[in-house]
C-alpha atoms as a PDB file:
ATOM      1  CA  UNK A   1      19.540   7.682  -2.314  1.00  0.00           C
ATOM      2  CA  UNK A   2      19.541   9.524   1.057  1.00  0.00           C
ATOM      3  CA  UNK A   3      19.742   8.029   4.150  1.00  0.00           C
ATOM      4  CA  UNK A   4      16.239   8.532   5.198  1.00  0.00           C
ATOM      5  CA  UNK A   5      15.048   6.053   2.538  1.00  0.00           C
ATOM      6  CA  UNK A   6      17.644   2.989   3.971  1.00  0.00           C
ATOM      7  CA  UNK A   7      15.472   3.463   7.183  1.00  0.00           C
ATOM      8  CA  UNK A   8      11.798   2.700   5.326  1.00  0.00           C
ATOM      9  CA  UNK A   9      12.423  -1.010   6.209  1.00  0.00           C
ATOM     10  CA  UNK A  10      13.260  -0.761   9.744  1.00  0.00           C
ATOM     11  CA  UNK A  11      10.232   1.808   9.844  1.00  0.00           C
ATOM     12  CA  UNK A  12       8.191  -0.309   8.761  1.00  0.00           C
ATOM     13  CA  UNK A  13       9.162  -3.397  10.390  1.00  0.00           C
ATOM     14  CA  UNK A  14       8.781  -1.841  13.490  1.00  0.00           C
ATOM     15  CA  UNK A  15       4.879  -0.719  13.204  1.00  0.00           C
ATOM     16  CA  UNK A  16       3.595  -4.652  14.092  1.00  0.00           C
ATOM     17  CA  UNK A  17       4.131  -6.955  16.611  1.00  0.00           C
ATOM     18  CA  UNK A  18       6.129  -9.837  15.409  1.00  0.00           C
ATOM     19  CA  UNK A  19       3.741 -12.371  14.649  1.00  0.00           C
ATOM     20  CA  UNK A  20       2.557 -10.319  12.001  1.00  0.00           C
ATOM     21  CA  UNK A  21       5.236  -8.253  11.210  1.00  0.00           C
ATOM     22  CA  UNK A  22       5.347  -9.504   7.466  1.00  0.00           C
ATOM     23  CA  UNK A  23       2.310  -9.699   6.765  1.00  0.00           C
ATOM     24  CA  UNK A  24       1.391  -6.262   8.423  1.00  0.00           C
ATOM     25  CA  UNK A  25       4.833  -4.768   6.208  1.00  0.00           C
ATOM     26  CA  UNK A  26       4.183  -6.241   3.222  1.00  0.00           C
ATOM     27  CA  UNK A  27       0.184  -5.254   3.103  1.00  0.00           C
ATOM     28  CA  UNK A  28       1.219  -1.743   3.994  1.00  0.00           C
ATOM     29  CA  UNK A  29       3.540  -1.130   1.499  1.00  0.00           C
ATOM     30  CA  UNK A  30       1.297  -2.706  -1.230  1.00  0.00           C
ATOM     31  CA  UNK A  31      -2.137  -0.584  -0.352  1.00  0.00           C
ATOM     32  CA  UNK A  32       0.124   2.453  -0.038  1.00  0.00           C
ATOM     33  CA  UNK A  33       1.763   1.744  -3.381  1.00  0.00           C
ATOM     34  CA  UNK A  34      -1.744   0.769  -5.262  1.00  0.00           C
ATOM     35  CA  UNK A  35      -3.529   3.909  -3.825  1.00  0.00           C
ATOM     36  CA  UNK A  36      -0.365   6.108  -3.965  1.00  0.00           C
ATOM     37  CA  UNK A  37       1.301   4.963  -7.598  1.00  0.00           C
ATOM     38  CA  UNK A  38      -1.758   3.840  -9.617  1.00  0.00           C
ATOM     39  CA  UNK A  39      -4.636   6.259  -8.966  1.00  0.00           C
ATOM     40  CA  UNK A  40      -2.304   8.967  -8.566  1.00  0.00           C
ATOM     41  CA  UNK A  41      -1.364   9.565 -12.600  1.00  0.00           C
ATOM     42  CA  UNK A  42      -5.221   9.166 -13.412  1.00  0.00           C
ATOM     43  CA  UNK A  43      -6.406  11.734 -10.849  1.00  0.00           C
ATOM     44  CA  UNK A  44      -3.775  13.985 -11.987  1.00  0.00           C
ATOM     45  CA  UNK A  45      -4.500  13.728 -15.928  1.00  0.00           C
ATOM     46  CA  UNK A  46      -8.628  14.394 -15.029  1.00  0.00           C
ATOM     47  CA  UNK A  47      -7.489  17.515 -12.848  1.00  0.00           C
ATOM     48  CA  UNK A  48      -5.314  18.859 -16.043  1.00  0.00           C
ATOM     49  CA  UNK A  49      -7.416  17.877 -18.782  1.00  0.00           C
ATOM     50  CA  UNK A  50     -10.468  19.396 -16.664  1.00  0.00           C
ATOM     51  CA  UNK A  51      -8.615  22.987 -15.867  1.00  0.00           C
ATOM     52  CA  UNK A  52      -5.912  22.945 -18.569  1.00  0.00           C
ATOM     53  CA  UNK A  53      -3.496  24.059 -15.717  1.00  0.00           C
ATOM     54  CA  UNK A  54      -1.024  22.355 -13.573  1.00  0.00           C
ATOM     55  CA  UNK A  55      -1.911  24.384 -10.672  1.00  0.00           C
ATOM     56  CA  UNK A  56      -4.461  21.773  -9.397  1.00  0.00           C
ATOM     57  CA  UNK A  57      -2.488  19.108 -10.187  1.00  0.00           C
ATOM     58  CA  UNK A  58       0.489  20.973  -8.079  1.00  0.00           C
ATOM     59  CA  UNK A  59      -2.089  21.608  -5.592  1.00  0.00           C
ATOM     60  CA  UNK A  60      -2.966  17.654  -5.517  1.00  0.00           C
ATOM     61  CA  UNK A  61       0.631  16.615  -4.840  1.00  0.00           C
ATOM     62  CA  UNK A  62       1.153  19.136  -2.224  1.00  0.00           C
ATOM     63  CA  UNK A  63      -1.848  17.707  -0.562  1.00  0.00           C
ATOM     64  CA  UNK A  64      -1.128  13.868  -0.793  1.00  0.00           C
ATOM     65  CA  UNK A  65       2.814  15.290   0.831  1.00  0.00           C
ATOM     66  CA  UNK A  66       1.572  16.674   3.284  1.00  0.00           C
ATOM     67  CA  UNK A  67      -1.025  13.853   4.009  1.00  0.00           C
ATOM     68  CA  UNK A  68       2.184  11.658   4.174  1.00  0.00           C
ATOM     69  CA  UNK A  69       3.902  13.793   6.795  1.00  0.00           C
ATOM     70  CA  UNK A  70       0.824  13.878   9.088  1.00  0.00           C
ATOM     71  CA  UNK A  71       1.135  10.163   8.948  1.00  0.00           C
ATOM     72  CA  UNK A  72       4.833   9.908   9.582  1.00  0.00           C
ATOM     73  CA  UNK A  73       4.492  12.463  12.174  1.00  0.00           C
ATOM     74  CA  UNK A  74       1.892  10.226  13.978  1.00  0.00           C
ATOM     75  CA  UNK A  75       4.327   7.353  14.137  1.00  0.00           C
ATOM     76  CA  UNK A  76       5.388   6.383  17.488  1.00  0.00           C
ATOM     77  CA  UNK A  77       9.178   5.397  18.065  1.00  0.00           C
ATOM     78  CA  UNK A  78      10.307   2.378  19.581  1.00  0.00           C
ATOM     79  CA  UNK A  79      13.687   2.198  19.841  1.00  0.00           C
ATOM     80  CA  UNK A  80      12.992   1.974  23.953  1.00  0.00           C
ATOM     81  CA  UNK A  81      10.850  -0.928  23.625  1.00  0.00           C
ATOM     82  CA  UNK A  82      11.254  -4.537  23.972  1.00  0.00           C
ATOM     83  CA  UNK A  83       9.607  -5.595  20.194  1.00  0.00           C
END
């Protein structure tokens, strides 16, 4: 485990406003694990089984990483501000 992935809670704890910090935390990181762990496989088997190449499923990965750093990129820091 790097260090980058002891940070994800802090992250994410950080992205609300307290009153709703767990709710806000814990509805993130289950949308972003239904949409990114379970539709992901299925998507990926139809691209495969549809081209008989990995190319588009390689292609399909790259896309949904680079998706994900756009969104980290966006994320504003707060270790200046009173949370």
């Amino acid at each position: 485990m790097s260090c980058r992935n002891d940070l994800r809670p802090a992250v994410f704890a950080e992205l609300f406003p307290t009153a709703v910090r767990y709710s806000g935390a814990s509805l993130s990181i289950t949308v972003g694990t239904v949409f990114g762990g379970a539709i992901a496989p299925f998507v990926a088997r139809a691209l495969y089984s549809t081209t008989d190449s990995s190319w588009p499923v390689t292609v399909y990965a790259v896309v949904l990483s680079l998706i994900s750093w756009m969104c980290a990129l966006g994320l504003k820091e707060t270790f200046d501000q009173q949370l």
